[in-house]
Protein backbone atom coordinates (compact mmCIF):
# COMPACT_ATOMS: atom_id res chain seq x y z
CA UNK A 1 -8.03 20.45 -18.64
CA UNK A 2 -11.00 18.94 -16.99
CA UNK A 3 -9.41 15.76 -15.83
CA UNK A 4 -6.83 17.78 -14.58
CA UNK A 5 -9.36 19.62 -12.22
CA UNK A 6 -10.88 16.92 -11.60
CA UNK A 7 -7.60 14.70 -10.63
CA UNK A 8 -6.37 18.18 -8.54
CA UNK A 9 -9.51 18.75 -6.85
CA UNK A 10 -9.76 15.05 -5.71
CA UNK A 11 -6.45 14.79 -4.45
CA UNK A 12 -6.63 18.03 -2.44
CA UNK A 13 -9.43 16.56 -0.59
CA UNK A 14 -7.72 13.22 0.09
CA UNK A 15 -4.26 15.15 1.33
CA UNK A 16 -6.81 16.89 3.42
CA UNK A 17 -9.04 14.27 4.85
CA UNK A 18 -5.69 11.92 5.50
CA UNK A 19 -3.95 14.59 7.37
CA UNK A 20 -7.01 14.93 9.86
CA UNK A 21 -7.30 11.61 10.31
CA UNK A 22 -3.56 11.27 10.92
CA UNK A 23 -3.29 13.95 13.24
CA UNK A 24 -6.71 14.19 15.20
CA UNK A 25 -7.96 11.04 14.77
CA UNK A 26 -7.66 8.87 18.70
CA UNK A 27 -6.01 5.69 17.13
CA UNK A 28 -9.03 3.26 17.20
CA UNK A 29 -10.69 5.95 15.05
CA UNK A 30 -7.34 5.94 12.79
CA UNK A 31 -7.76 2.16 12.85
CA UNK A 32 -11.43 2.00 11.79
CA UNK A 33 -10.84 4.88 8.91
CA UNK A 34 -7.72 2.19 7.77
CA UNK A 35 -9.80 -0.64 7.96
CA UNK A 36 -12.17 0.99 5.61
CA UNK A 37 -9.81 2.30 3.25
CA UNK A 38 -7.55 -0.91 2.91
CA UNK A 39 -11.31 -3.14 2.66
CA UNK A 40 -12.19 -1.13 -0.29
CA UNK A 41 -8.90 -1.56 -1.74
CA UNK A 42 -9.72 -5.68 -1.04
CA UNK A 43 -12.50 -4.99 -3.03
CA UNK A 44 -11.41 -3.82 -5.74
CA UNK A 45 -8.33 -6.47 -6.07
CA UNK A 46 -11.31 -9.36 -5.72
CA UNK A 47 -13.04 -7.33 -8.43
CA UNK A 48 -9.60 -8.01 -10.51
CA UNK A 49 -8.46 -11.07 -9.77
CA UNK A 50 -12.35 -13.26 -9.63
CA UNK A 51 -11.84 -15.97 -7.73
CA UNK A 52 -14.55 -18.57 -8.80
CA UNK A 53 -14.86 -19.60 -5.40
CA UNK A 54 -14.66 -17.02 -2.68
CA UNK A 55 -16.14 -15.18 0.48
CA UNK A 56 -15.70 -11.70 0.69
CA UNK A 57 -17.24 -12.24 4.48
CA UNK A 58 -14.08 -14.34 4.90
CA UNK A 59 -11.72 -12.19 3.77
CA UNK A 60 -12.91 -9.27 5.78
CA UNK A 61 -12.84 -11.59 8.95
CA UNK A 62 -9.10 -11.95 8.36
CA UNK A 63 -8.86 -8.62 7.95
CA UNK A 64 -10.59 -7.88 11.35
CA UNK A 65 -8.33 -10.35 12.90
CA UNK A 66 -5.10 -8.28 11.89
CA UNK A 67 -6.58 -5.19 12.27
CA UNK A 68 -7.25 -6.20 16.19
CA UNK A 69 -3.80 -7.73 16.44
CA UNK A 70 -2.42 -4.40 15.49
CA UNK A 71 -5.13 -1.95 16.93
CA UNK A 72 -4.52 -3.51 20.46
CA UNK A 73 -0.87 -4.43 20.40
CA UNK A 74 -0.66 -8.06 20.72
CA UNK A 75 2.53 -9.40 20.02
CA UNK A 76 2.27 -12.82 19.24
CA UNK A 77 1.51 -12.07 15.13
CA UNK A 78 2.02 -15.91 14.51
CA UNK A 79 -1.05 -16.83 16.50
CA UNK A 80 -2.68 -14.24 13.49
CA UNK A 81 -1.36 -15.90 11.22
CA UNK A 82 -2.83 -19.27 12.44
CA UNK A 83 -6.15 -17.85 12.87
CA UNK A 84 -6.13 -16.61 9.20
CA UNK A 85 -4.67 -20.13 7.97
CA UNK A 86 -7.09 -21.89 9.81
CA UNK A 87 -10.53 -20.08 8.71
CA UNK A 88 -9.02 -19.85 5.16
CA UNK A 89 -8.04 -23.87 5.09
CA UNK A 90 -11.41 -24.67 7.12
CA UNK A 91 -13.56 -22.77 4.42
CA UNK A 92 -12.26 -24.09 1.55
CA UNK A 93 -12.67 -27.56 2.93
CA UNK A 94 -16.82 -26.70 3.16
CA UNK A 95 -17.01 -24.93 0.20
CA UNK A 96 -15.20 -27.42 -2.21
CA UNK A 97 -18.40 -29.71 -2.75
CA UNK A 98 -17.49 -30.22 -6.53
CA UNK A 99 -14.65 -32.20 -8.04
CA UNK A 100 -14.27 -29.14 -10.87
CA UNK A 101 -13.90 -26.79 -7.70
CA UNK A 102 -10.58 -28.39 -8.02
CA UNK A 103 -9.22 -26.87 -10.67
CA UNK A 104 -9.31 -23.36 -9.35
CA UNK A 105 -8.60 -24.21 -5.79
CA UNK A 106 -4.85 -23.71 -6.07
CA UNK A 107 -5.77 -19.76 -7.50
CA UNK A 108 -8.62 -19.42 -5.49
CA UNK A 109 -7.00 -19.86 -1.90
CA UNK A 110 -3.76 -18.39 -2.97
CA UNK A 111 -6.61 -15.02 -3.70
CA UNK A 112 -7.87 -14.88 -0.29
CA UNK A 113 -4.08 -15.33 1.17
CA UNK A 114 -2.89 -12.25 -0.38
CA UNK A 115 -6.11 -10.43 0.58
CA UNK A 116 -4.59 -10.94 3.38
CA UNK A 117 -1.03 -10.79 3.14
CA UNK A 118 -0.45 -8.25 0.30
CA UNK A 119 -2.90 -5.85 1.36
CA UNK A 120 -4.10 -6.21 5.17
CA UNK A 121 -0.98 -7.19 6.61
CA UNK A 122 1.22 -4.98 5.21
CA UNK A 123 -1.03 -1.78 5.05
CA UNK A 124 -1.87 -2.17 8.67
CA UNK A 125 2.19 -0.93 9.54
CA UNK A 126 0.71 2.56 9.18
CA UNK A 127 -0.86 2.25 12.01
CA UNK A 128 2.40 1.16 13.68
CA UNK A 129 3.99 4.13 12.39
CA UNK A 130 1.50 6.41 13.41
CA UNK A 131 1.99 4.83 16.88
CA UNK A 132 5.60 6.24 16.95
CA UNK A 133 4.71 9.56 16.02
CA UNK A 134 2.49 10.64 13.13
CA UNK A 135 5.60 12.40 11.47
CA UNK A 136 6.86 9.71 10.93
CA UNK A 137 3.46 8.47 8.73
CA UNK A 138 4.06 12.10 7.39
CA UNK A 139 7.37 11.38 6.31
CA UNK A 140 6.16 8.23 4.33
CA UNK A 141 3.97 10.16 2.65
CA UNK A 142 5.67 13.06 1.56
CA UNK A 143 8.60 10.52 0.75
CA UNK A 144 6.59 9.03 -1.59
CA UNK A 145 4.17 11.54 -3.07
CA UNK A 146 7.59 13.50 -4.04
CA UNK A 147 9.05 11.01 -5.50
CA UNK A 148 6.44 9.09 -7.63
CA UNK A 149 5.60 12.56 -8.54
CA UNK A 150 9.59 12.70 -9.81
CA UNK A 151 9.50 9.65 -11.66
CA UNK A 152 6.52 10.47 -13.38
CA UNK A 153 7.95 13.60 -15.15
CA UNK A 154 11.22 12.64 -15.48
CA UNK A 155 10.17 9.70 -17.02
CA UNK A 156 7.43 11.55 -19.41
CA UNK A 157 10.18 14.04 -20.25
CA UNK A 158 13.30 12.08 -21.19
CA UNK A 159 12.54 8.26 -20.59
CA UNK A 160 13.95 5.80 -22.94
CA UNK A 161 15.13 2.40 -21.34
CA UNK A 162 12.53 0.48 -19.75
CA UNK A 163 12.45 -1.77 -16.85
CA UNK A 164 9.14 -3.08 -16.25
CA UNK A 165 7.62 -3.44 -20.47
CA UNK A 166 4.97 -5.93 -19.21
CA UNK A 167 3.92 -4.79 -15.54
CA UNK A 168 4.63 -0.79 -15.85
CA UNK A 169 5.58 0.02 -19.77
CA UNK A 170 5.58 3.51 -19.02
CA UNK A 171 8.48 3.26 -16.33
CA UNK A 172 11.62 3.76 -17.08
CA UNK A 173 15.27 3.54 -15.73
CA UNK A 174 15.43 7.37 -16.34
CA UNK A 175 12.43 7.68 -13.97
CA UNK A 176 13.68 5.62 -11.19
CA UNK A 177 16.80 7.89 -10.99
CA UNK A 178 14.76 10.55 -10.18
CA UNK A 179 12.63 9.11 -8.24
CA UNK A 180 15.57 8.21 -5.88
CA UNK A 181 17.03 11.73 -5.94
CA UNK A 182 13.91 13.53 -5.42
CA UNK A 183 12.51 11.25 -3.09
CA UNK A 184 16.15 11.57 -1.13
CA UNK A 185 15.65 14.89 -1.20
CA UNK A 186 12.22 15.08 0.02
CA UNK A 187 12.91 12.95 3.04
CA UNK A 188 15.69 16.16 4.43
CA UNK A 189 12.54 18.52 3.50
CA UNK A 190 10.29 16.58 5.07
CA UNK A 191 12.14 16.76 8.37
CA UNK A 192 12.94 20.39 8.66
CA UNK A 193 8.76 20.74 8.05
CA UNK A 194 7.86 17.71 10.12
CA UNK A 195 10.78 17.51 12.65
CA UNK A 196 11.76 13.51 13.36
CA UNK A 197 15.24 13.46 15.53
CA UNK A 198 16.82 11.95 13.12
CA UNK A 199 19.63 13.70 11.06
CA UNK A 200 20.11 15.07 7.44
CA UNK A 201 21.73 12.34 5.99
CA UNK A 202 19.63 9.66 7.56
CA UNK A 203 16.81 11.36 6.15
CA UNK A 204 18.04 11.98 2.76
CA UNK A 205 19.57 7.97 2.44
CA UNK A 206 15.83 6.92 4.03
CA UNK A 207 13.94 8.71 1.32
CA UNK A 208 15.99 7.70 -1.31
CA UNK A 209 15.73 3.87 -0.74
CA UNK A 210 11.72 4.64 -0.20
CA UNK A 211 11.49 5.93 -3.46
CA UNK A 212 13.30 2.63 -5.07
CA UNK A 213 11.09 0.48 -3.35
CA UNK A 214 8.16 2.41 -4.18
CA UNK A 215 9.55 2.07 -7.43
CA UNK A 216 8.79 -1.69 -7.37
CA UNK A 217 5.80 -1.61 -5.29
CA UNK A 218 3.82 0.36 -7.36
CA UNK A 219 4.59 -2.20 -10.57
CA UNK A 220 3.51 -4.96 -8.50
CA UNK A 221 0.15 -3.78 -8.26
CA UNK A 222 -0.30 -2.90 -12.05
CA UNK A 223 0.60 -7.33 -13.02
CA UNK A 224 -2.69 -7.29 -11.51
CA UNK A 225 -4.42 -4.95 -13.43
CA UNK A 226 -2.56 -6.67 -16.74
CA UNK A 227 -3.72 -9.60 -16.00
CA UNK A 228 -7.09 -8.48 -15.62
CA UNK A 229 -6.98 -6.34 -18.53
CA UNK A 230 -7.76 -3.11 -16.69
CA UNK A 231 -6.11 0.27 -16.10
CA UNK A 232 -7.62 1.10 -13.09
CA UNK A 233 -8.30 -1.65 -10.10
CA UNK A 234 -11.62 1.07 -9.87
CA UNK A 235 -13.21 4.42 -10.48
CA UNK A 236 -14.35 5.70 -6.87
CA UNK A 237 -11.85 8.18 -6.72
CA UNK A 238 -12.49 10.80 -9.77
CA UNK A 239 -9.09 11.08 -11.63
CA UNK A 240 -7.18 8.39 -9.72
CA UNK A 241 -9.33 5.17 -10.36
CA UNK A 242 -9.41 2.95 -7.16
CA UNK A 243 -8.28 3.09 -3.64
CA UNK A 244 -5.84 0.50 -4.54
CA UNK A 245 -4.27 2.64 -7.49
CA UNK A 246 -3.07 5.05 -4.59
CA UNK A 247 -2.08 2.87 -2.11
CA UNK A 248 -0.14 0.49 -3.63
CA UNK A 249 3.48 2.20 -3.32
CA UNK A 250 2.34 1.97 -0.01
CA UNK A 251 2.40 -1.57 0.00
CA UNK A 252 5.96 -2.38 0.67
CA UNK A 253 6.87 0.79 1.56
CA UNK A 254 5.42 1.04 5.26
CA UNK A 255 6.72 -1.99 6.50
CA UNK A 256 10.18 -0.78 5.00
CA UNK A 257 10.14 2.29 6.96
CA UNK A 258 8.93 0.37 9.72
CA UNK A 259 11.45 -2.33 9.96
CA UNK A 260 14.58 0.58 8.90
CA UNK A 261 13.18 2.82 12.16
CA UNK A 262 13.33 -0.24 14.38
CA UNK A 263 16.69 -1.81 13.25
CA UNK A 264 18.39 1.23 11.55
CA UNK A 265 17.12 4.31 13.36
CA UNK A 266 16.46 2.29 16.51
CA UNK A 267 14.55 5.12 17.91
CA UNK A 268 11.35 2.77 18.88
């Protein structure tokens, strides 16, 4: 009963403190409160994966460098993605003074690149949707809250057949199902509460395929943790473990909202 307090009490302050920041926030605040969030996150997957060479300075320059290419709009993202190759290549060249740095060089870059490109890159599209309208953030959100929330008792209740037995054992094909229905069906709620000119079926379709791919982002996240041998990337958040534990579904899912309102919805 405690945890439970203690998981409901936490998360009523996070809905809380997110939806100020999404709606009141001018955006280079928004951007400086994601920076912070998604560089904690970075933190804790360093923490997990212990690269036996590394710069934590490094990766947080990278991460300054996308957040600036998405705070101020530039377009050009492959001269990012230079900049990040570059200082990434250039430091390992300096820091690899030993011929047994060698052995961990393949891990230890490919660490820093998906500080990068797992986490920054991709977490940084909330931003962009904010930019469109924060409904649309709201949307995500609520799309995914629902239907993680779905599989989870769906899955506790009558899951048998699993999918992910080494990444996710608890998930189950059960639980996907209904994280697809209810996550369809929170996208139509979500925009008769949070109006986005888009109509019912969109909605309901959008949701849906949010919740399946939240269904695999989420797993993603947890190989990490198995190979670490942890259950939690951290313990900042009381009840929920680490930043990174609640942002991961967002991980794939905000550029795939992204990219469906630009090419599907083209309403941007």
């Amino acid at each position: 009963m405690k945890e439970f307090l203690t998981r409901t009490a936490t998360s009523i302050f996070m809905v809380l403190v997110v939806y100020f920041g999404i709606v009141y926030l001018p955006n280079i605040y928004f951007s400086l409160f994601l920076f912070i969030i998604i560089s904690v996150s970075v933190y804790e997957f360093i923490k997990l994966t212990e690269p036996e060479t590394g710069s934590l300075i490094l990766v947080y320059f990278n991460g300054l460098v996308v957040a600036a290419f998405f705070t101020f709009g530039i377009p050009d993202l492959s001269f990012m993605i230079f900049i990040n190759l570059f200082s990434i290549g250039l430091f390992f060249l300096i820091a690899t003074k030993k011929e047994n740095q060698l052995k961990s060089f393949v891990r230890d870059a490919g660490i820093h690149f998906l500080s990068i490109y797992y986490l920054f890159f991709p977490l940084y599209y909330i931003l962009r949707l904010r930019e469109i309208g924060p409904n649309f953030l709201i949307f995500l959100i609520f799309v995914i809250a629902i239907g993680d929330s779905g599989a989870y008792f769906i899955g506790r209740a009558i899951g048998k057949h699993k999918i992910y037995p080494v990444a996710s054992p608890n998930k189950s094909l059960e639980g996907i199902i209904a994280a697809v229905l209810t996550a369809g069906l929170s996208g139509w709620l979500s925009i008769i509460i949070f109006p986005i000119k888009i109509n019912s079926m969109t909605a309901i379709l959008t949701g849906a395929l949010i919740g399946l791919i939240s269904q695999i982002s989420d797993p993603v996240e947890s190989l990490f943790k198995r190979s670490a041998g942890k259950k939690d990337s951290g313990s900042i958040l009381p009840g929920h473990g680490g930043f990174l534990d609640r942002i991961d579904s967002y991980i794939f899912c905000t550029p795939s909202l992204y990219f469906i309102i630009l090419y599907i919805w083209k309403t941007v």
